[in-house]
PDB file of N, CA and C in Angstrom:
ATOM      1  N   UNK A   1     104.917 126.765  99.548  1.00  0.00           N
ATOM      2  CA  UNK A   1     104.127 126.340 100.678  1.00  0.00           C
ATOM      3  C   UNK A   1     102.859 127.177 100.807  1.00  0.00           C
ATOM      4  N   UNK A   2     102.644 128.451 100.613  1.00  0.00           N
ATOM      5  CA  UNK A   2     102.143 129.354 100.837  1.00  0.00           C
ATOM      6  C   UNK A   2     100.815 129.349  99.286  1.00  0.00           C
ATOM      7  N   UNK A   3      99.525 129.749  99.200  1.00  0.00           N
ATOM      8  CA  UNK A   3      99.301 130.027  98.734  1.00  0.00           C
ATOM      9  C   UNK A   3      99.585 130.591  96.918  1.00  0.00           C
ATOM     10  N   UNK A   4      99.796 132.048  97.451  1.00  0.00           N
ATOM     11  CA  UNK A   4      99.973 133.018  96.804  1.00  0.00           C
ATOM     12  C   UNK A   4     101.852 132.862  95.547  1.00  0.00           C
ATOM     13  N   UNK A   5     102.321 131.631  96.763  1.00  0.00           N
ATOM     14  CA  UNK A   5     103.661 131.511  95.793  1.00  0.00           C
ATOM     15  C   UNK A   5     103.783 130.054  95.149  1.00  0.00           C
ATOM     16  N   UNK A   6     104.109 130.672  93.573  1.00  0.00           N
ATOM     17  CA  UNK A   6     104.308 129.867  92.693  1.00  0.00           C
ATOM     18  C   UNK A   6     105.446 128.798  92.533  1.00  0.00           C
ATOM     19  N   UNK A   7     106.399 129.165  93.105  1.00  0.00           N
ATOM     20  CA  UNK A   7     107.707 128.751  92.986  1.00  0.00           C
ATOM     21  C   UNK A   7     107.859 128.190  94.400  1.00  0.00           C
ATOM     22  N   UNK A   8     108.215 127.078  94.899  1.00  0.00           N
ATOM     23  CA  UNK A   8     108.257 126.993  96.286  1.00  0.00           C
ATOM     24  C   UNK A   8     109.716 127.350  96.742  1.00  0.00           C
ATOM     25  N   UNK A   9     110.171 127.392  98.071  1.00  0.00           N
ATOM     26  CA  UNK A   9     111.201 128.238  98.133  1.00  0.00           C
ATOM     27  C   UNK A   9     112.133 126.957  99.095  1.00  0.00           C
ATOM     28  N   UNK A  10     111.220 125.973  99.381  1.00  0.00           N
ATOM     29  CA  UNK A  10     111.926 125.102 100.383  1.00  0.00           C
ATOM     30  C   UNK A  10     111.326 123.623  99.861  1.00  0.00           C
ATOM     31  N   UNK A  11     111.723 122.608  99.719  1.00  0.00           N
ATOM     32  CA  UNK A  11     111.406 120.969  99.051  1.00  0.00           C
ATOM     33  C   UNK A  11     111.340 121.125 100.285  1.00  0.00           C
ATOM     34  N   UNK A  12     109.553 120.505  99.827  1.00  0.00           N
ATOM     35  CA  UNK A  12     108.387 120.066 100.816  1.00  0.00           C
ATOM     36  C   UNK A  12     109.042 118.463 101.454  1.00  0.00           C
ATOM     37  N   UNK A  13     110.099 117.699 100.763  1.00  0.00           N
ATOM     38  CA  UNK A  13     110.841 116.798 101.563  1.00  0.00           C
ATOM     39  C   UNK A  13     111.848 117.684 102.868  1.00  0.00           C
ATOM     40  N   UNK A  14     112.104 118.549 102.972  1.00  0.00           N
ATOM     41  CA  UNK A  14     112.294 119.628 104.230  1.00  0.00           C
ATOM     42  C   UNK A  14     111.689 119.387 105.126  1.00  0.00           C
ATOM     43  N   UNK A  15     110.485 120.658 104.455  1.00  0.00           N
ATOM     44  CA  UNK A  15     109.411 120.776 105.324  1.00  0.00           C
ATOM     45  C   UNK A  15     108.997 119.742 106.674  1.00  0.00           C
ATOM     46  N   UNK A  16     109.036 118.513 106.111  1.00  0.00           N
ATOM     47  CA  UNK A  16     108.344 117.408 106.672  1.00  0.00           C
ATOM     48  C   UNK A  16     109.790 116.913 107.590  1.00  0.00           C
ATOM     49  N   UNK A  17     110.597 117.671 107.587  1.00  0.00           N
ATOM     50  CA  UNK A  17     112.255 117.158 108.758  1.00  0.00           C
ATOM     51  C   UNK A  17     111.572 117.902 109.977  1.00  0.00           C
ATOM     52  N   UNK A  18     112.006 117.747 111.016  1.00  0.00           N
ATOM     53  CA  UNK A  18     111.909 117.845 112.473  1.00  0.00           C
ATOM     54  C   UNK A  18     112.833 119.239 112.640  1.00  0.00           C
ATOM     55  N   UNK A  19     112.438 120.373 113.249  1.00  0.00           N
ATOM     56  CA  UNK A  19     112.690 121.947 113.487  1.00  0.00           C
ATOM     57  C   UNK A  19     114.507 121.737 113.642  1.00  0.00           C
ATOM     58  N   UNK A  20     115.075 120.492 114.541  1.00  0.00           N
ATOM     59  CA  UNK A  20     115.785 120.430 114.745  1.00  0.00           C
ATOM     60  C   UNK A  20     117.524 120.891 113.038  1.00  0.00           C
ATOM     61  N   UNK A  21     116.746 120.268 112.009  1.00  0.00           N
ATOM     62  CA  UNK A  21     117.718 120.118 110.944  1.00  0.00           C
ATOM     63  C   UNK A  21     116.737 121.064 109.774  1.00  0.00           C
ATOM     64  N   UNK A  22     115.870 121.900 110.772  1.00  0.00           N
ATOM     65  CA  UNK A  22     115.884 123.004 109.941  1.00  0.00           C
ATOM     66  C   UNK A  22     114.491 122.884 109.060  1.00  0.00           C
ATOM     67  N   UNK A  23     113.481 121.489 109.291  1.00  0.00           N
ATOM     68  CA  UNK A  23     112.304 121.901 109.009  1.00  0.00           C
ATOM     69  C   UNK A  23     111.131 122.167 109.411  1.00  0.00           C
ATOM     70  N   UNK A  24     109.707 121.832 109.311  1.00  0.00           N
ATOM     71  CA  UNK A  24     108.946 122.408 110.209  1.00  0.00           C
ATOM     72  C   UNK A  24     108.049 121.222 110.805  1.00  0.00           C
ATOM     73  N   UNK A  25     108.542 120.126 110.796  1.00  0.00           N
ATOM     74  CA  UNK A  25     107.683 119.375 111.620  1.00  0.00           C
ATOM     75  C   UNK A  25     106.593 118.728 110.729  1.00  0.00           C
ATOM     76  N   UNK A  26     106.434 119.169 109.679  1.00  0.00           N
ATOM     77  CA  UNK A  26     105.086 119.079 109.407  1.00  0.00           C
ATOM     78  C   UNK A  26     104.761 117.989 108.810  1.00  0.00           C
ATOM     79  N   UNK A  27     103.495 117.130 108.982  1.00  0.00           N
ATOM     80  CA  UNK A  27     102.987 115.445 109.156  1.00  0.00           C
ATOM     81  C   UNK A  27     103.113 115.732 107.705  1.00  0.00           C
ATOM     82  N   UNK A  28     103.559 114.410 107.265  1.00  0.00           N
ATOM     83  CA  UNK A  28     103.705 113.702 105.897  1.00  0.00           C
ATOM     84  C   UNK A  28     102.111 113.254 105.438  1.00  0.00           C
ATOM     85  N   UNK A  29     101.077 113.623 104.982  1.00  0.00           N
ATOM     86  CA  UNK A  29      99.538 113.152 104.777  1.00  0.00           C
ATOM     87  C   UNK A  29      99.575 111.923 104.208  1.00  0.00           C
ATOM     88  N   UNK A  30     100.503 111.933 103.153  1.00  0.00           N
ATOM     89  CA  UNK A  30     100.570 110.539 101.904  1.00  0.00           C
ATOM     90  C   UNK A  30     101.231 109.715 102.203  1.00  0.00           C
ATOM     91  N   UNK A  31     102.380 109.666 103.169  1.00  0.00           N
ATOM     92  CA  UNK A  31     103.081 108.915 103.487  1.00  0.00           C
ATOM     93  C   UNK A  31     102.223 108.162 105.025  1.00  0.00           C
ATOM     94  N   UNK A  32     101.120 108.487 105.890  1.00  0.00           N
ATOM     95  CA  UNK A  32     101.088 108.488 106.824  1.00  0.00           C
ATOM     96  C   UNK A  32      99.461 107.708 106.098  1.00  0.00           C
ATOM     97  N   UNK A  33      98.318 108.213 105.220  1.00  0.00           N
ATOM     98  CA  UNK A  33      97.603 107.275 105.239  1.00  0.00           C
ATOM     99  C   UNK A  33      97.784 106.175 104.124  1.00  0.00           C
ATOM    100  N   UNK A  34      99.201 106.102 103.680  1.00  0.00           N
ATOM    101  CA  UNK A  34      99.686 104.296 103.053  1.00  0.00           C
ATOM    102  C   UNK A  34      99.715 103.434 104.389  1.00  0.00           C
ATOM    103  N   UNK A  35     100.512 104.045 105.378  1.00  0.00           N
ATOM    104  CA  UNK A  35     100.662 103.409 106.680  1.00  0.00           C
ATOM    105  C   UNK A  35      99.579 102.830 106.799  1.00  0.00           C
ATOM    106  N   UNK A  36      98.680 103.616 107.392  1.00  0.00           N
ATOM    107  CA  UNK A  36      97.225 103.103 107.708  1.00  0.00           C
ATOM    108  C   UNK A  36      96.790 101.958 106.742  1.00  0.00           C
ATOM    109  N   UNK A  37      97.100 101.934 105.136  1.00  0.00           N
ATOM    110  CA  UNK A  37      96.309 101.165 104.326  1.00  0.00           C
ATOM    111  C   UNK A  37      96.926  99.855 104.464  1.00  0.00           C
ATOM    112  N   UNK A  38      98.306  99.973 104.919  1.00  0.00           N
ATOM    113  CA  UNK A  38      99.067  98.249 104.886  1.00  0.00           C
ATOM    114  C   UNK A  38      98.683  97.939 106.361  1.00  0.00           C
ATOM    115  N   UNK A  39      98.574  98.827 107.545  1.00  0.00           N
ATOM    116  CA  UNK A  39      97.744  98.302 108.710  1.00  0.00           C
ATOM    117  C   UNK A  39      96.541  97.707 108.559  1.00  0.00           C
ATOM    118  N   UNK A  40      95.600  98.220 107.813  1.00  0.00           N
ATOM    119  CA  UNK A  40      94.460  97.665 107.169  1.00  0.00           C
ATOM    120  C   UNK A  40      94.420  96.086 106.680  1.00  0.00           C
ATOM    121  N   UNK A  41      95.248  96.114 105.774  1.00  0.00           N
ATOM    122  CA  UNK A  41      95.774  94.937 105.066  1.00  0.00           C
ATOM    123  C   UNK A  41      96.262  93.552 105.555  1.00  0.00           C
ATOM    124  N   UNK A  42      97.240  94.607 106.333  1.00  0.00           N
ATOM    125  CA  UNK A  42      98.301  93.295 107.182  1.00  0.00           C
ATOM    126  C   UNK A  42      96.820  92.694 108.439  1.00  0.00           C
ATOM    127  N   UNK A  43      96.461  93.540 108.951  1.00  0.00           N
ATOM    128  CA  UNK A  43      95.027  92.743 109.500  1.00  0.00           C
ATOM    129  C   UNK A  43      94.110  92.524 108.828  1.00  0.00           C
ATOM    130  N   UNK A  44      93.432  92.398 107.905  1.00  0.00           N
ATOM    131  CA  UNK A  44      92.625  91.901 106.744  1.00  0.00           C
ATOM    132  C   UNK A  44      93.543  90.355 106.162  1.00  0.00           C
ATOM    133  N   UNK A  45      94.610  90.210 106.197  1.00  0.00           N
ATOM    134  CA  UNK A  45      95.190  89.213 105.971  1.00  0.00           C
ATOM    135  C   UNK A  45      96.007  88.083 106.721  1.00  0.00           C
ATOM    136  N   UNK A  46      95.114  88.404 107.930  1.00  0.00           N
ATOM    137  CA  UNK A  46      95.330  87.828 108.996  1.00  0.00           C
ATOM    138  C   UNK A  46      94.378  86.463 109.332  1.00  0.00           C
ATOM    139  N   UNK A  47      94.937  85.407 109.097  1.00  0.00           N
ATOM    140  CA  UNK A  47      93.837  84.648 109.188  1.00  0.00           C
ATOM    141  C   UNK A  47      94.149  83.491 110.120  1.00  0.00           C
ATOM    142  N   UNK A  48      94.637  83.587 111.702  1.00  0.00           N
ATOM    143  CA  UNK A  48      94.599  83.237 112.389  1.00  0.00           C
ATOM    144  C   UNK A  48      93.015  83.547 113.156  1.00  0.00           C
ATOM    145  N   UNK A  49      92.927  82.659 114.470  1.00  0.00           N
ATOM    146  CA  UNK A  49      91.599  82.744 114.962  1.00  0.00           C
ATOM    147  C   UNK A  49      91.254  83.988 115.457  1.00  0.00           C
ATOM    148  N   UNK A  50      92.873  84.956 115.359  1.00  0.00           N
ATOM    149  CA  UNK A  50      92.564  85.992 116.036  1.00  0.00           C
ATOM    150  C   UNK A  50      91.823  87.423 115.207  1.00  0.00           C
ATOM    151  N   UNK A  51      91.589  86.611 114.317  1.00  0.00           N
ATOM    152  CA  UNK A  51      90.775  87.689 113.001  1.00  0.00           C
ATOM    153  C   UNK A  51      89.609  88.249 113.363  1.00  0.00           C
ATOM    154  N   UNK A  52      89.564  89.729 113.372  1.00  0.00           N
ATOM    155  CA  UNK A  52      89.013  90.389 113.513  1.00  0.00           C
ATOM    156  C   UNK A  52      87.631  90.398 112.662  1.00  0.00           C
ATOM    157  N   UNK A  53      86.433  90.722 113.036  1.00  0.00           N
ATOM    158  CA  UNK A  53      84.707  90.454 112.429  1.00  0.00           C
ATOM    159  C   UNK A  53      84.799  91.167 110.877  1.00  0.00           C
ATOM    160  N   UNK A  54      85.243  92.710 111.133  1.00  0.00           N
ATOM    161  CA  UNK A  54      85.064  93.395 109.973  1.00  0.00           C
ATOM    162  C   UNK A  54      86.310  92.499 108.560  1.00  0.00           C
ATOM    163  N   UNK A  55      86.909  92.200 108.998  1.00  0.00           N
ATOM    164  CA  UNK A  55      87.741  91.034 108.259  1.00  0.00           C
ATOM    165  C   UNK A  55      86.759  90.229 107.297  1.00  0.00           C
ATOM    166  N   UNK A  56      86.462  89.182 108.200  1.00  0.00           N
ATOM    167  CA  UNK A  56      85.570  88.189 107.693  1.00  0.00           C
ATOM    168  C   UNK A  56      84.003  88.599 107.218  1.00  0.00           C
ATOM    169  N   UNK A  57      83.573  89.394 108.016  1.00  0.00           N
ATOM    170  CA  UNK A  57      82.565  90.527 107.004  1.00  0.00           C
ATOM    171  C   UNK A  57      82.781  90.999 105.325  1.00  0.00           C
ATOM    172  N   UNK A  58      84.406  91.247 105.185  1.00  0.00           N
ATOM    173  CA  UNK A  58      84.628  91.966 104.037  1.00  0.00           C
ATOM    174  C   UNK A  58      85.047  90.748 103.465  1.00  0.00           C
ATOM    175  N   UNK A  59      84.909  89.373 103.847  1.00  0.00           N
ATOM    176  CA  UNK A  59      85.798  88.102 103.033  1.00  0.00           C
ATOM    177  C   UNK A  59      83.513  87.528 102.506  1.00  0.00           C
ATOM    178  N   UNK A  60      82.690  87.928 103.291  1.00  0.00           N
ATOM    179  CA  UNK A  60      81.522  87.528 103.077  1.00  0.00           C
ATOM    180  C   UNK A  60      80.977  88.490 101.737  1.00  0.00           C
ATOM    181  N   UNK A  61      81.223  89.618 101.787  1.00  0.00           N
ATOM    182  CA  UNK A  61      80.692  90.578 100.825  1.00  0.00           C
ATOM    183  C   UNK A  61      81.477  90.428  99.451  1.00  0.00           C
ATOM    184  N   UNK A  62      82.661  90.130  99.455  1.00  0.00           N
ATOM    185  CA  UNK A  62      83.587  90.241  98.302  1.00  0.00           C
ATOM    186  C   UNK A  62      83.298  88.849  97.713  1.00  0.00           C
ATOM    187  N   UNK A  63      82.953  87.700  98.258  1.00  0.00           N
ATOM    188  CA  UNK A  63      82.355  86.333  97.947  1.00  0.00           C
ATOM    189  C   UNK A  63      81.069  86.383  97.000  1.00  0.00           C
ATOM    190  N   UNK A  64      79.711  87.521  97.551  1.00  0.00           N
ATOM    191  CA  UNK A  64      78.818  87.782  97.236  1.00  0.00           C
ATOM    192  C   UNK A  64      78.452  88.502  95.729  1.00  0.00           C
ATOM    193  N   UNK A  65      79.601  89.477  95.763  1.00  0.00           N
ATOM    194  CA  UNK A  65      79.899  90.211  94.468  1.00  0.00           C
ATOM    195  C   UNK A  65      80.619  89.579  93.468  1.00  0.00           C
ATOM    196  N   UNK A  66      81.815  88.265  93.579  1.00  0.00           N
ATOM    197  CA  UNK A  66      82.131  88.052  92.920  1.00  0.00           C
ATOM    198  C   UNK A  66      81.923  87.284  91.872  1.00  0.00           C
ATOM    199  N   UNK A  67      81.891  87.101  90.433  1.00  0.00           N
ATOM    200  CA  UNK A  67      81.453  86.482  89.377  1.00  0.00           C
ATOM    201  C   UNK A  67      81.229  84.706  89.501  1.00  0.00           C
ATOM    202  N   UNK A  68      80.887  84.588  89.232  1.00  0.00           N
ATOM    203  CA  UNK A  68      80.332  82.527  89.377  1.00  0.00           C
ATOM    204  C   UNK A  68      81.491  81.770  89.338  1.00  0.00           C
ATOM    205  N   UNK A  69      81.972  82.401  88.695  1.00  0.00           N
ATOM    206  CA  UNK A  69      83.702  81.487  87.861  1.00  0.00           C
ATOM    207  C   UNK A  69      84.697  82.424  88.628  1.00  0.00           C
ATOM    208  N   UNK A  70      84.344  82.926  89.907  1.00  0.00           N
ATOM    209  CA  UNK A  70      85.620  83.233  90.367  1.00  0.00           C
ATOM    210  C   UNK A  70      85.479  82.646  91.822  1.00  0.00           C
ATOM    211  N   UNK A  71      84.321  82.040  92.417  1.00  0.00           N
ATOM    212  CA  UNK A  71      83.516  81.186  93.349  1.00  0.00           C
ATOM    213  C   UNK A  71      83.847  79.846  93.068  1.00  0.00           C
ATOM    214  N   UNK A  72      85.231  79.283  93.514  1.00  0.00           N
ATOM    215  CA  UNK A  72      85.486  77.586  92.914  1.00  0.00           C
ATOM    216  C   UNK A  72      84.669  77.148  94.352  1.00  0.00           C
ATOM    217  N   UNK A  73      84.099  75.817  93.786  1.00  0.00           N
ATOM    218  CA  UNK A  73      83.250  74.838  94.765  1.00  0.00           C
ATOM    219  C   UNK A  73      84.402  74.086  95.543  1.00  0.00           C
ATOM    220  N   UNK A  74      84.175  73.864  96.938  1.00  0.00           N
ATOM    221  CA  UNK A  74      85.334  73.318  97.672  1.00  0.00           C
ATOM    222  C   UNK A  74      84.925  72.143  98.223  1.00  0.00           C
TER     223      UNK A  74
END
């Protein structure tokens, strides 16, 4: 955990348990911004009326960039 030590002395799956069963509480980083990325997602793939601007913003830009032959005519 520490710097200076090579060898860790406690699995950082511990660490991240609640003081109660002996670890230290401490926020999961990688596990916590996947969260965020399927929140992202799951609203990005939302395509009821209740869709959010930056949504359909990022459905306008990804249209713009994409190759001729990946743009079918509707």
């Amino acid at each position: 955990m520490w710097e200076e030590s090579t060898n860790p002395k406690i699995a950082l799956k511990t660490l991240y348990c609640p003081h109660e069963v002996g670890g230290l509480n401490l926020l999961d980083l990688k596990a916590r911004n996947k969260a965020i990325e399927i929140t992202w997602l799951r609203t990005y793939l939302d395509l009821t009326t209740k869709r959010l601007l930056w949504a359909k913003i990022t459905d306008i830009l990804i249209d713009a960039v994409a190759p001729p032959d990946m743009n079918p005519q509707v």
